[in-house]
Protein backbone atom coordinates (compact mmCIF):
# COMPACT_ATOMS: atom_id res chain seq x y z
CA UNK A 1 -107.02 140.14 77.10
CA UNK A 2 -107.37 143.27 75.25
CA UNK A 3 -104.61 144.34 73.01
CA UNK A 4 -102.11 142.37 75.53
CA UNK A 5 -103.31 144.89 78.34
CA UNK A 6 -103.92 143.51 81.51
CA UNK A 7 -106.88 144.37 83.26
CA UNK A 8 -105.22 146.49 85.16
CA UNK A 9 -103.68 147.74 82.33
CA UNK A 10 -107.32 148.70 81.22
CA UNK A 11 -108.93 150.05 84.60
CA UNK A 12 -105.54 152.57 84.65
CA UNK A 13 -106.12 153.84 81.22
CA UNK A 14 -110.19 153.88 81.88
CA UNK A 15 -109.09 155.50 84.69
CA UNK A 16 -107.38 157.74 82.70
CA UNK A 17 -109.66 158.21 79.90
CA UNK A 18 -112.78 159.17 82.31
CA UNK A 19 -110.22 162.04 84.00
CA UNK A 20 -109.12 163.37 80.60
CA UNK A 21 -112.97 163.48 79.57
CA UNK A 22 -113.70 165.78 82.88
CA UNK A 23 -110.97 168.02 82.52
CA UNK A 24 -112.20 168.57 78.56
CA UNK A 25 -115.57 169.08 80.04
CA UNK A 26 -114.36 171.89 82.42
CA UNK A 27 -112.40 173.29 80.11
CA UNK A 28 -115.64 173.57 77.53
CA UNK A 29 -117.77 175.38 80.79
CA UNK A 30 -114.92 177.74 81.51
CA UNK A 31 -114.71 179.27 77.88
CA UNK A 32 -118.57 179.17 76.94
CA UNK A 33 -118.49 183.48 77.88
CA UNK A 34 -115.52 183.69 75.39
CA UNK A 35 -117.61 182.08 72.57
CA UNK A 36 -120.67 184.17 73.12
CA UNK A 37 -121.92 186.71 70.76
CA UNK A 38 -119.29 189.89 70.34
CA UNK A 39 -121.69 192.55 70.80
CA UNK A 40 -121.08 195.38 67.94
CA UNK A 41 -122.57 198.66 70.16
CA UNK A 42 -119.28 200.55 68.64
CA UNK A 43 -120.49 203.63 71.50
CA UNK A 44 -119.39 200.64 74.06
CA UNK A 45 -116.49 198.79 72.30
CA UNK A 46 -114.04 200.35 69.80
CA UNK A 47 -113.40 198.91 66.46
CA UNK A 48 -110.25 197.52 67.56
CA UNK A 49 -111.47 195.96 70.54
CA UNK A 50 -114.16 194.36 68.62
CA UNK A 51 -112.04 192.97 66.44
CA UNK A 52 -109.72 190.80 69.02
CA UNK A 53 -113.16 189.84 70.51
CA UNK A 54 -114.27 188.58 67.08
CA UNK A 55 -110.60 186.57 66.65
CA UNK A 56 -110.63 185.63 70.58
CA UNK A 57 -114.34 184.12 69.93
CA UNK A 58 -113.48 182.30 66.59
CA UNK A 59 -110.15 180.64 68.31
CA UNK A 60 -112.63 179.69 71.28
CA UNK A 61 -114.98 177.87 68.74
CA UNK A 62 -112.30 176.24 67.24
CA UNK A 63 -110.93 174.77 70.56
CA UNK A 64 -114.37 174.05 71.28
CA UNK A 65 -114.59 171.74 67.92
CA UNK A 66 -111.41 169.87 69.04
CA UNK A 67 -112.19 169.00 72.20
CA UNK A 68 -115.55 167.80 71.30
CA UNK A 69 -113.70 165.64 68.67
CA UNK A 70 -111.29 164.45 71.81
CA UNK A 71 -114.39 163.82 73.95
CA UNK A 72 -116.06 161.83 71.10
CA UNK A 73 -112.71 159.65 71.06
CA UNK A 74 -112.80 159.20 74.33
CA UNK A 75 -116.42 158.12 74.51
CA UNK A 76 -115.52 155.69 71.80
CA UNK A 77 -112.35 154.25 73.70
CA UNK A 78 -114.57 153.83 76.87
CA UNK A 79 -117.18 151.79 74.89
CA UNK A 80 -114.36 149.48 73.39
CA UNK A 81 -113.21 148.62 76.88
CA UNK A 82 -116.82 147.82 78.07
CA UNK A 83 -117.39 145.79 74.93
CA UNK A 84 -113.97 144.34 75.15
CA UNK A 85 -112.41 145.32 72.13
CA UNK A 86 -110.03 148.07 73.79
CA UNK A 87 -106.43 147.42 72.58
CA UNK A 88 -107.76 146.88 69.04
CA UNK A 89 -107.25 148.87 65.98
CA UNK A 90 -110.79 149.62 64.52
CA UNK A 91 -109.59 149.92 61.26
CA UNK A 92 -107.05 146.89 61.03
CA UNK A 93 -108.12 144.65 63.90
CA UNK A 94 -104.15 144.07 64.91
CA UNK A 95 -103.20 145.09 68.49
CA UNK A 96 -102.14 148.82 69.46
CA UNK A 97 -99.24 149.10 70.65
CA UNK A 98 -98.86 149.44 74.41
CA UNK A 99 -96.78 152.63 74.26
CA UNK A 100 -99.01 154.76 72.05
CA UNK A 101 -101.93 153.51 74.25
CA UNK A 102 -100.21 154.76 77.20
CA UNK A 103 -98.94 158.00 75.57
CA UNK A 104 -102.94 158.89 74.58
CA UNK A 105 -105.64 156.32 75.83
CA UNK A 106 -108.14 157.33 73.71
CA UNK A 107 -106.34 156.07 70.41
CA UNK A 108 -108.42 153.79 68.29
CA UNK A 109 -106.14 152.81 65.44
CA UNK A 110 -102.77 150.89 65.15
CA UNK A 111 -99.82 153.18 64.13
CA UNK A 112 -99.76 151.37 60.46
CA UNK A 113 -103.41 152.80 60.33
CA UNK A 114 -102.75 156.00 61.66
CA UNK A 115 -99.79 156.79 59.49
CA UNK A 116 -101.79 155.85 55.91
CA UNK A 117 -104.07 158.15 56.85
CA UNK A 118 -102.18 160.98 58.33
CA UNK A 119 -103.58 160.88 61.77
């Protein structure tokens, strides 16, 4: 079995997983006006105003990037369960650890791995 997971285990985290991907995919529809173009007709929008819709845009693309990265972790944890490989470190091989599965499903490495690279 996977990691020590029981299959169970593995449908409640897939479970899990395919929820967390939705929710990431709402969130990306609901901010797409926010990332738009910040139109610069200054006889419409003052400076000022311009300005926090500049910095409101360039935090919205920056969420934007990290939840694509989340969603591309995701994808990846959902393709180790079909294969059978969820559970599994990719960069060690060794089990992960039941706990930090079950704190954030879509973790791919052991926490050895993780920590020598910062993650």
């Amino acid at each position: 079995m996977a990691g020590g997971l029981t299959s169970d285990q593995i449908k409640a985290l897939g479970r899990a997983l395919a929820a967390l991907r939705q929710s990431l995919q709402s969130q990306d529809e609901d901010s797409a006006e926010w990332r738009a173009p910040v139109e610069l007709d200054q006889q419409s929008v003052g400076r000022l105003s311009r300005m926090d819709a500049m910095q409101q845009q360039s935090m919205m693309l920056a969420e934007k990037s990290r939840r694509q990265a989340e969603l591309q972790r995701i994808e990846r944890a959902l393709q180790l369960m079909e294969e059978g490989e969820y559970g599994y470190c990719v960069t060690c091989g060794e089990e992960i650890g039941q706990g930090r599965l079950g704190l954030d499903p879509s973790i791919l490495t052991c926490l050895k791995c993780a920590s020598e690279v910062g993650a």
